[in-house]
N, C-alpha and C. Protein backbone atom coordinates (compact mmCIF):
# COMPACT_ATOMS: atom_id res chain seq x y z
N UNK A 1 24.04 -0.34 7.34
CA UNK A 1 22.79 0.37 7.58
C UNK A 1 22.31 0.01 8.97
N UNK A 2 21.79 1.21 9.73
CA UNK A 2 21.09 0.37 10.98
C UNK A 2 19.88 0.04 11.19
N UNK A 3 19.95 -0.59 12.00
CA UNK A 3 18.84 -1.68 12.14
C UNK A 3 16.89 -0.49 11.77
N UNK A 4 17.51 0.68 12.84
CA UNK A 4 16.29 1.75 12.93
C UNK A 4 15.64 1.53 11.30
N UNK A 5 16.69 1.76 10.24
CA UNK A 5 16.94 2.33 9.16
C UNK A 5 15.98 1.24 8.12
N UNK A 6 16.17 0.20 8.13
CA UNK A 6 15.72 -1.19 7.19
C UNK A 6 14.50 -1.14 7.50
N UNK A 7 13.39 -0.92 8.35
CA UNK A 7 11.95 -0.94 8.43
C UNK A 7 11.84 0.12 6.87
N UNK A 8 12.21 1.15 7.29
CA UNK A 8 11.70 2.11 6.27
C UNK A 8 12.36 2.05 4.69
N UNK A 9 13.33 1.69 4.82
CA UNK A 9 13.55 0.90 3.41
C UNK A 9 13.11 0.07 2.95
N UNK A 10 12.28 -0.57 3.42
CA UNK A 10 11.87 -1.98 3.13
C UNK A 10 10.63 -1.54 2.46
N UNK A 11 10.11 -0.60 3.32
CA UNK A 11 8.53 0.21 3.14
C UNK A 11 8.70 1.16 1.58
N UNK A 12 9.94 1.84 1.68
CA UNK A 12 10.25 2.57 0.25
C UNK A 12 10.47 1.88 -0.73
N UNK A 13 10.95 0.80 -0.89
CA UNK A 13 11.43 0.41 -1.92
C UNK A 13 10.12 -0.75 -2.37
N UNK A 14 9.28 -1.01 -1.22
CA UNK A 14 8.04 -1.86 -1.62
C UNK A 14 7.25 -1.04 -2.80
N UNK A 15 6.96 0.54 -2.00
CA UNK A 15 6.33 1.28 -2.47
C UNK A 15 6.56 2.05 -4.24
N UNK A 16 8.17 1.95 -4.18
CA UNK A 16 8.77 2.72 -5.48
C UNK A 16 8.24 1.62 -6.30
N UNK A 17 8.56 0.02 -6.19
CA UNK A 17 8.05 -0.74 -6.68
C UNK A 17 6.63 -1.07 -7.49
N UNK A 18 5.49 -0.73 -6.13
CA UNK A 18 4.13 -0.79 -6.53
C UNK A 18 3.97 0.61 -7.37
N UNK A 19 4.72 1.77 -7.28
CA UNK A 19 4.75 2.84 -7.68
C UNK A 19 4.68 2.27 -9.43
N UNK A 20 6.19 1.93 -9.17
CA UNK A 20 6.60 1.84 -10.86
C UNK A 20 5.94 0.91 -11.72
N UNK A 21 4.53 -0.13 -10.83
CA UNK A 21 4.26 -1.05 -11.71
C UNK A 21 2.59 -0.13 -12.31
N UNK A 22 1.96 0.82 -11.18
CA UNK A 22 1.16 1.34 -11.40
C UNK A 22 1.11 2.51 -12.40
N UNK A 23 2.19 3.10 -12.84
CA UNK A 23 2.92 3.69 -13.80
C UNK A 23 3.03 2.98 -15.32
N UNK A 24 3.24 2.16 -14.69
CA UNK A 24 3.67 1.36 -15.85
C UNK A 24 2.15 0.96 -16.98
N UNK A 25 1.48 0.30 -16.04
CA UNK A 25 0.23 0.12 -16.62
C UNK A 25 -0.60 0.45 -17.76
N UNK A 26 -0.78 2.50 -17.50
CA UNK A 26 -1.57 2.96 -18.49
C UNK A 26 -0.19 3.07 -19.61
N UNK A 27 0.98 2.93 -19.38
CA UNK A 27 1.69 2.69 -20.54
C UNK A 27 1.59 1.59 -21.44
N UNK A 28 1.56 1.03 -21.04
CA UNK A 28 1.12 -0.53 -21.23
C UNK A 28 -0.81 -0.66 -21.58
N UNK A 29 -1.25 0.52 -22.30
CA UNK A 29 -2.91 0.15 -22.20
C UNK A 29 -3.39 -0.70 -23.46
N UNK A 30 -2.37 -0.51 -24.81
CA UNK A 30 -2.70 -1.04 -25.87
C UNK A 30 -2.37 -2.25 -25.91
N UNK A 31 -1.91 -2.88 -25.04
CA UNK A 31 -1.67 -4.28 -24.67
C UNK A 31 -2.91 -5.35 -24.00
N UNK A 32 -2.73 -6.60 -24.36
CA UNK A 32 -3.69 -7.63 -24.20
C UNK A 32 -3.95 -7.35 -21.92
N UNK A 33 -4.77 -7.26 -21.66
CA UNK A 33 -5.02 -7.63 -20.29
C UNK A 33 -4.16 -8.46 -19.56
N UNK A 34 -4.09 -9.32 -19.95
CA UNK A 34 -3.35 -10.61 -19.51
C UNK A 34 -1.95 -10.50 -19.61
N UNK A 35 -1.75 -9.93 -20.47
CA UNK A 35 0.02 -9.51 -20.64
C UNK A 35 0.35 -8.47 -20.15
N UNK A 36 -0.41 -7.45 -19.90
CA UNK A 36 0.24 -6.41 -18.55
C UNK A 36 -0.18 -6.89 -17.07
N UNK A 37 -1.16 -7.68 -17.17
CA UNK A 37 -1.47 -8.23 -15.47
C UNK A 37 0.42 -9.42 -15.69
N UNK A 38 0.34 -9.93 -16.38
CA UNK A 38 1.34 -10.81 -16.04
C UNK A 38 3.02 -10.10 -16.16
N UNK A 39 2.76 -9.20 -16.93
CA UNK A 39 4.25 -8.22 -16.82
C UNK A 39 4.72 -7.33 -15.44
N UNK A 40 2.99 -6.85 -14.48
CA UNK A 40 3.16 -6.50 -14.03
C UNK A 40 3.32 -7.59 -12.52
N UNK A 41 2.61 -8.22 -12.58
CA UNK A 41 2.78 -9.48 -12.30
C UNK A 41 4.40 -9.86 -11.49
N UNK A 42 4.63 -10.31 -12.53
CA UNK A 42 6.30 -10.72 -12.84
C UNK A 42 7.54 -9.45 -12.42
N UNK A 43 7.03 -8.30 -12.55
CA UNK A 43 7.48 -7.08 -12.13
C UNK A 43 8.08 -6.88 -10.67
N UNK A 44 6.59 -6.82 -10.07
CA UNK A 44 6.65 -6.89 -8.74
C UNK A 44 7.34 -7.62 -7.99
N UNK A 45 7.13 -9.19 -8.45
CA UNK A 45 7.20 -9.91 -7.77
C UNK A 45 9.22 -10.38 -7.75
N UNK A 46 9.53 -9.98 -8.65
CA UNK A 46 11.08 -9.38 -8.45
C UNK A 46 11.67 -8.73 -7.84
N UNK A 47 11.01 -7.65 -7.80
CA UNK A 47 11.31 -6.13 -7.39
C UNK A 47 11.18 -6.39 -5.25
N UNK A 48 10.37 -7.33 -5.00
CA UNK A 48 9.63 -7.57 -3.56
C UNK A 48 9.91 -8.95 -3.12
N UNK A 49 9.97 -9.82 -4.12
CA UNK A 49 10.18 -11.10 -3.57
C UNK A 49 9.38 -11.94 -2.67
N UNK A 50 8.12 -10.90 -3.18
CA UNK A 50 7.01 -11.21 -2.23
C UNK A 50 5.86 -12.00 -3.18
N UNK A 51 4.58 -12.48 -2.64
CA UNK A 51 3.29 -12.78 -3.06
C UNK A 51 2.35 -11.28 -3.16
N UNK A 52 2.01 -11.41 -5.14
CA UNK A 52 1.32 -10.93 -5.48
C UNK A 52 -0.09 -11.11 -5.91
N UNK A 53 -0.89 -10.04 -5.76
CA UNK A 53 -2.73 -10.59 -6.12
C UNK A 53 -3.01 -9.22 -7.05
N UNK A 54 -3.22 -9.77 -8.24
CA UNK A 54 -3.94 -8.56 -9.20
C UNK A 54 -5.31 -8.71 -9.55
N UNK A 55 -5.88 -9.36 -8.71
CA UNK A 55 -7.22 -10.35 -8.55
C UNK A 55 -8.46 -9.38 -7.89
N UNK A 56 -7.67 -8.37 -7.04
CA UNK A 56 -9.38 -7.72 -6.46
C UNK A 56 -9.09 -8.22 -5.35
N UNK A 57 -8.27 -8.50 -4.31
CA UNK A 57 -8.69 -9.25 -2.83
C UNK A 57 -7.17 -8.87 -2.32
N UNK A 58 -7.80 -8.43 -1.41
CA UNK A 58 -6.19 -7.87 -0.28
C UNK A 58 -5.51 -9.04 -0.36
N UNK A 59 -3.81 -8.95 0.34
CA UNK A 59 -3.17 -10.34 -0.12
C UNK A 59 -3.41 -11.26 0.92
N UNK A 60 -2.86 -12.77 1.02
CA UNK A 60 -2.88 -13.28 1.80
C UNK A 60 -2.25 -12.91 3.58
N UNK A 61 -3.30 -13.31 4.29
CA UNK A 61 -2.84 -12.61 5.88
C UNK A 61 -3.02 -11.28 6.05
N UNK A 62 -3.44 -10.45 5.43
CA UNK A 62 -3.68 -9.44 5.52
C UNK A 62 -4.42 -9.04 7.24
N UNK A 63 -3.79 -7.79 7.80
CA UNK A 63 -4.54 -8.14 9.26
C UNK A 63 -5.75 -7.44 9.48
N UNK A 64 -7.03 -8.45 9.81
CA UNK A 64 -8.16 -7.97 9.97
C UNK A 64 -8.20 -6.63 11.02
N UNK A 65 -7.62 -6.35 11.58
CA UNK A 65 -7.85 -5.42 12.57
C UNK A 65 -6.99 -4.04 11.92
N UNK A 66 -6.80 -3.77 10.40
CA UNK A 66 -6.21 -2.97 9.54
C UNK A 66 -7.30 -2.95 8.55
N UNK A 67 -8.21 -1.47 8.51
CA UNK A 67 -9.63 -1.49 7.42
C UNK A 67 -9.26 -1.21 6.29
N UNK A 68 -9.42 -1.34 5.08
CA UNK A 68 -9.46 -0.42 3.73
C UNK A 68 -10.65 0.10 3.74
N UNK A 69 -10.41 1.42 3.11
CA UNK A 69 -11.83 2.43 2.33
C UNK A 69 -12.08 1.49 1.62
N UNK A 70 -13.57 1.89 1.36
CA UNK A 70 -14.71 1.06 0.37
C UNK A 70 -13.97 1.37 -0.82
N UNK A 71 -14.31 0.68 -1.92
CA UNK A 71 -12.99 0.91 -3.55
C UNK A 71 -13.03 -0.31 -4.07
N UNK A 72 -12.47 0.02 -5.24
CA UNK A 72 -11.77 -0.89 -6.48
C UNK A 72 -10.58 -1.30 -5.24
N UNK A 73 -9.98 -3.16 -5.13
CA UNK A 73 -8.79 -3.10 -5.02
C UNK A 73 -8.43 -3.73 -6.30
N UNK A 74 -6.98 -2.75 -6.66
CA UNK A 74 -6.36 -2.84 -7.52
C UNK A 74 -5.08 -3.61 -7.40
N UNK A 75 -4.40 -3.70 -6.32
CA UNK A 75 -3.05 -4.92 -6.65
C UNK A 75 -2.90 -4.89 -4.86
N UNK A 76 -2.54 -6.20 -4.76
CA UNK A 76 -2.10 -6.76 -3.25
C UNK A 76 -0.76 -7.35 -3.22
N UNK A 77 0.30 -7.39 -2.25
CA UNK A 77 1.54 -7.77 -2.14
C UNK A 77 1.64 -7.97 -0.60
N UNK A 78 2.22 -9.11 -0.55
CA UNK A 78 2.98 -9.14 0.97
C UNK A 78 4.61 -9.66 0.58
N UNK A 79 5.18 -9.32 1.92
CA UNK A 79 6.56 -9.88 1.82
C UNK A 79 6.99 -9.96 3.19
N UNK A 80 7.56 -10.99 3.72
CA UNK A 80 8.39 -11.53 4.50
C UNK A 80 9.47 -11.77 4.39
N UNK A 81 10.64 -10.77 5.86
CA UNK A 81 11.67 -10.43 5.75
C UNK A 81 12.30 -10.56 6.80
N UNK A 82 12.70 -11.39 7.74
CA UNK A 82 13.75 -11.42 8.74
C UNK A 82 12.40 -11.64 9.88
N UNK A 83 11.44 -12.72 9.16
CA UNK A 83 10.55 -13.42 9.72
C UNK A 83 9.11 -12.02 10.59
N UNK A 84 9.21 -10.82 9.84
CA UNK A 84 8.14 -9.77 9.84
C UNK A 84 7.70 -9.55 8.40
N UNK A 85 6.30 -9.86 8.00
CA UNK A 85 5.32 -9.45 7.00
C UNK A 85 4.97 -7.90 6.93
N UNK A 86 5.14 -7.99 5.19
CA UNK A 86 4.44 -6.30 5.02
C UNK A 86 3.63 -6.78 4.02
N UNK A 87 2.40 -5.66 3.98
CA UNK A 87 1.59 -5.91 3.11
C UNK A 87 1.24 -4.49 2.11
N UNK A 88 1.15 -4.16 0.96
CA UNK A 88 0.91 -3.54 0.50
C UNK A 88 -0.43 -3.70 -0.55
N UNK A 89 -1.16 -2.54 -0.36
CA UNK A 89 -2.87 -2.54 -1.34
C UNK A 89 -2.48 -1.42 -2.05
N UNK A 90 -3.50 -1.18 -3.14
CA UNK A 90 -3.49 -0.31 -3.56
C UNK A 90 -4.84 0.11 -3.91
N UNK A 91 -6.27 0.73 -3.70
CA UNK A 91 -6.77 1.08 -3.95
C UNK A 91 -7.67 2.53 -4.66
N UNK A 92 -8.77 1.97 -5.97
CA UNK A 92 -9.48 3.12 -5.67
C UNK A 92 -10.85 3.44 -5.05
N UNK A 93 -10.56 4.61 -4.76
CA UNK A 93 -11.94 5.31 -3.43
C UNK A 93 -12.66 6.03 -4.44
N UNK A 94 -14.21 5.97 -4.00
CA UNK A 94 -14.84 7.01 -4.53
C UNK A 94 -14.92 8.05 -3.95
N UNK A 95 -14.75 8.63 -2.85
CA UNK A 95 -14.47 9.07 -1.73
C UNK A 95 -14.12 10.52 -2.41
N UNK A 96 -14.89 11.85 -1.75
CA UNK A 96 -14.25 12.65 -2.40
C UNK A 96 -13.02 13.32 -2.09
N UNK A 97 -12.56 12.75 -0.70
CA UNK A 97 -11.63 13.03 -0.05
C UNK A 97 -11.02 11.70 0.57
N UNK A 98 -10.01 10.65 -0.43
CA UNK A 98 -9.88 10.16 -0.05
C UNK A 98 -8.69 9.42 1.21
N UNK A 99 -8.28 10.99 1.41
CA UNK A 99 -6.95 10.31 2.42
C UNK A 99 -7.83 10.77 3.93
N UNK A 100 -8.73 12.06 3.59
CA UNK A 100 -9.97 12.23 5.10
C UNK A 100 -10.61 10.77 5.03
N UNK A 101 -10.95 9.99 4.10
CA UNK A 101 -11.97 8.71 4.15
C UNK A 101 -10.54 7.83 5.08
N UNK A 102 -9.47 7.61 4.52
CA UNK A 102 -8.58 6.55 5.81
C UNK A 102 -8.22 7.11 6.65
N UNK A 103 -8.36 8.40 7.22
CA UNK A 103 -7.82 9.15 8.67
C UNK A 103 -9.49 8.32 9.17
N UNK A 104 -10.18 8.43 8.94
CA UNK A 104 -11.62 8.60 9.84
C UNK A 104 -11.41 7.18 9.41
N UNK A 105 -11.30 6.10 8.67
CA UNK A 105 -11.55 4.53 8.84
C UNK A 105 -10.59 3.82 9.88
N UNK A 106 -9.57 4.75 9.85
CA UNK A 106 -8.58 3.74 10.61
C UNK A 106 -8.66 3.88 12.10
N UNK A 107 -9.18 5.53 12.21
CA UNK A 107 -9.88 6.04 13.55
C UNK A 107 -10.07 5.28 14.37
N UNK A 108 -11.85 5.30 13.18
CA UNK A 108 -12.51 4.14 13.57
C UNK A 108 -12.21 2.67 14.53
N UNK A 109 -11.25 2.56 13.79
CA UNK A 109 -10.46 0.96 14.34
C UNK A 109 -9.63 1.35 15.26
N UNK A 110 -9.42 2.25 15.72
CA UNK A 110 -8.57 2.70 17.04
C UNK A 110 -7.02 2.81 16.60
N UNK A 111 -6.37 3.35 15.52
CA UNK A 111 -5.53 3.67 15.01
C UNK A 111 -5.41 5.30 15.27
N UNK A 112 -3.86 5.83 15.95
CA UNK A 112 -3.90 7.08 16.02
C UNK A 112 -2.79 7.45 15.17
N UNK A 113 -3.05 8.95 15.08
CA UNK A 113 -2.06 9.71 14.07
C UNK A 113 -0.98 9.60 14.13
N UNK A 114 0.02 8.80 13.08
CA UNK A 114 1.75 9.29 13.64
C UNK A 114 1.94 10.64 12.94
N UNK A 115 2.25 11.91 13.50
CA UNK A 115 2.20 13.17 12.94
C UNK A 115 3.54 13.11 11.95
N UNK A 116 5.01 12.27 12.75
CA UNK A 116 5.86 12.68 11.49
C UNK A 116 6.31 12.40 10.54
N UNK A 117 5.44 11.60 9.75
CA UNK A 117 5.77 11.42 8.10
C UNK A 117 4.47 12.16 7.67
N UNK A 118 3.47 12.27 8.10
CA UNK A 118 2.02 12.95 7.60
C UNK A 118 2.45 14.37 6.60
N UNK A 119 1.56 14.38 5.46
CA UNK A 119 1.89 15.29 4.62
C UNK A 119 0.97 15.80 3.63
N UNK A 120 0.81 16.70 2.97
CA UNK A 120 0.20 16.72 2.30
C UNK A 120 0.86 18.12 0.83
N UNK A 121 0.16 17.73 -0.53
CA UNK A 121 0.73 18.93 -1.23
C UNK A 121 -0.68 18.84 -2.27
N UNK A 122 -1.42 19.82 -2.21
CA UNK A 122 -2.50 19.66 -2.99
C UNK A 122 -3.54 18.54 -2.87
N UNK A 123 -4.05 17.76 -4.01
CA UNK A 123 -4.66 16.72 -3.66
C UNK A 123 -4.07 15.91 -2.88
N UNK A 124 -2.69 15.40 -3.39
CA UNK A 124 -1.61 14.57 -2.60
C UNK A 124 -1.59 14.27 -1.51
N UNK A 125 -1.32 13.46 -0.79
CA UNK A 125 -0.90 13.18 0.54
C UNK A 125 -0.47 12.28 1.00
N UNK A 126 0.42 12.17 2.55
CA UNK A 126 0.54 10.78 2.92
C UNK A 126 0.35 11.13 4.61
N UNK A 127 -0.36 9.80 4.66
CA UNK A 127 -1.22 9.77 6.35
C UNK A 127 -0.03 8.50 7.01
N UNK A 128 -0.10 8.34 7.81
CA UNK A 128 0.51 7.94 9.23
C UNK A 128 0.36 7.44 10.11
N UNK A 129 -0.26 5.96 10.54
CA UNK A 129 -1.09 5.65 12.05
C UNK A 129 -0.97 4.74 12.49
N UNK A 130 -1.02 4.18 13.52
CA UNK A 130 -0.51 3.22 14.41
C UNK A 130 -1.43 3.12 15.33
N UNK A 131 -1.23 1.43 15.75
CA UNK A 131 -2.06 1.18 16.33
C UNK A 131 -0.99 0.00 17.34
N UNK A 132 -1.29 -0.73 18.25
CA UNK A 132 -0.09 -1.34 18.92
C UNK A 132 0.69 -2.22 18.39
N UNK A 133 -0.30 -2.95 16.74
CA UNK A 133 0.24 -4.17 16.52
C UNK A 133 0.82 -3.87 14.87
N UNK A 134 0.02 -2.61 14.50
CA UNK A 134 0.76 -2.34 13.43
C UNK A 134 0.79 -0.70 13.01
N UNK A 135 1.67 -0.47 12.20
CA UNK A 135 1.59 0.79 11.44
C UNK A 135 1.12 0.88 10.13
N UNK A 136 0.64 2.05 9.71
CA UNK A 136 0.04 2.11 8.60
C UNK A 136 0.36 2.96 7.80
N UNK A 137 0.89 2.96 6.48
CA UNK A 137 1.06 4.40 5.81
C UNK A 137 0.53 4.55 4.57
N UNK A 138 -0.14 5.28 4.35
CA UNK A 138 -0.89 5.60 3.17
C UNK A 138 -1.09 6.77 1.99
N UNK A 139 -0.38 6.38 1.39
CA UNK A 139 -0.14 7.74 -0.07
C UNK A 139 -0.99 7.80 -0.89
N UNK A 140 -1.42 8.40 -0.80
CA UNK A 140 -2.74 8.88 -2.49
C UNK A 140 -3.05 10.38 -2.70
N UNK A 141 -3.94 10.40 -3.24
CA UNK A 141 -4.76 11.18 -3.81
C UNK A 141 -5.91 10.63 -4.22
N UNK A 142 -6.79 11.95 -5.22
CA UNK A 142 -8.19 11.47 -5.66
C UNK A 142 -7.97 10.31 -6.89
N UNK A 143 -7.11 10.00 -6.93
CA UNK A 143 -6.72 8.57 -7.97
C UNK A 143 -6.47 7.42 -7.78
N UNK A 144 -6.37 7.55 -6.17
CA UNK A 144 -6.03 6.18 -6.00
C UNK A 144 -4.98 5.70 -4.19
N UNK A 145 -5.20 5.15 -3.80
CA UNK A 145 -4.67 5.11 -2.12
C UNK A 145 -3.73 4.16 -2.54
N UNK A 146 -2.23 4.12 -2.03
CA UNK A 146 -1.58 3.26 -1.74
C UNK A 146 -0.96 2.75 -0.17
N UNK A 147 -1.75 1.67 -0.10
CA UNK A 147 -1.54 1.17 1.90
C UNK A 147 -0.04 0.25 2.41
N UNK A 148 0.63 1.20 3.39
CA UNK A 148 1.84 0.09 3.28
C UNK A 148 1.46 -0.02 4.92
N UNK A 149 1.35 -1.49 5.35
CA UNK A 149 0.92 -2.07 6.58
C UNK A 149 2.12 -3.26 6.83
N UNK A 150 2.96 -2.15 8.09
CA UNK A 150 4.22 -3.60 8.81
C UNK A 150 3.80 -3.89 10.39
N UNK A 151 4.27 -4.50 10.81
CA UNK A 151 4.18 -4.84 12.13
C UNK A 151 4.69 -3.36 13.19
N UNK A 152 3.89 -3.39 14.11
CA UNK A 152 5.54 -2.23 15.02
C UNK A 152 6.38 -3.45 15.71
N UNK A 153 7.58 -2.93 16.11
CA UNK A 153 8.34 -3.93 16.79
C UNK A 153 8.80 -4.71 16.22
């Protein structure tokens, strides 16, 4: 695989991950709290090999100069890989538009548009932005934002 190639795998397969544990969940609703936080828990943290927080608080190192929308946070992950950190959130927005609420927050912070992964299909979408020290990509809808934040370079 080349080198170009492993940033964005790293980013997909974080994501299929947080995907499949957030999935997993309302399957998992007739179950004790504690035993789907810890299944999912234990999930992740396989799947990433990273440090997980199902606690409400972005993960550790998270970079201040990268905002989240106001929200529920719902699960935090980082992982370190060939000595570069990714971090993944997942939040919910009350926001009635919540992928316009992180185009205009990240703005804000002087983050500009990367136009070519940007997308959208109905509510759906995924935004794109960069800033010198990191990139940002963000998939949601009105249910829920998922933030994948790596270094550039």
């Amino acid at each position: 695989m080349s080198t170009a190639l492993k940033p964005i795998t790293s980013r997909l397969r974080i994501a299929a991950a947080v995907a499949a544990a957030l999935l997993t969940g309302p399957l998992l609703a007739g179950c004790s709290a504690d035993a789907v936080g810890g299944a999912v828990n234990g999930a992740v943290q396989g799947a990433t090999g990273g440090d997980v927080s199902l606690a409400g608080q972005l993960p550790s190192g998270w970079p201040a100069e990268v905002p989240v929308v106001d929200g529920k946070l719902l699960f935090g992950a980082t992982k370190t890989e060939n000595g570069k950190r990714t971090w993944v959130v997942t939040v919910k927005s009350a926001a009635a538009d919540p992928l316009a609420e992180v185009k205009t927050t990240l703005t804000d912070a002087g983050f500009v548009l990367d136009e070519s992964p940007s997308a959208s299909v109905g509510t759906a979408g995924v935004v794109a932005m960069k800033n010198v020290n990191f990139a940002v990509v963000v998939v949601g809808n009105t249910d829920g934002l998922l933030y994948t934040v790596t270094p550039v370079a």
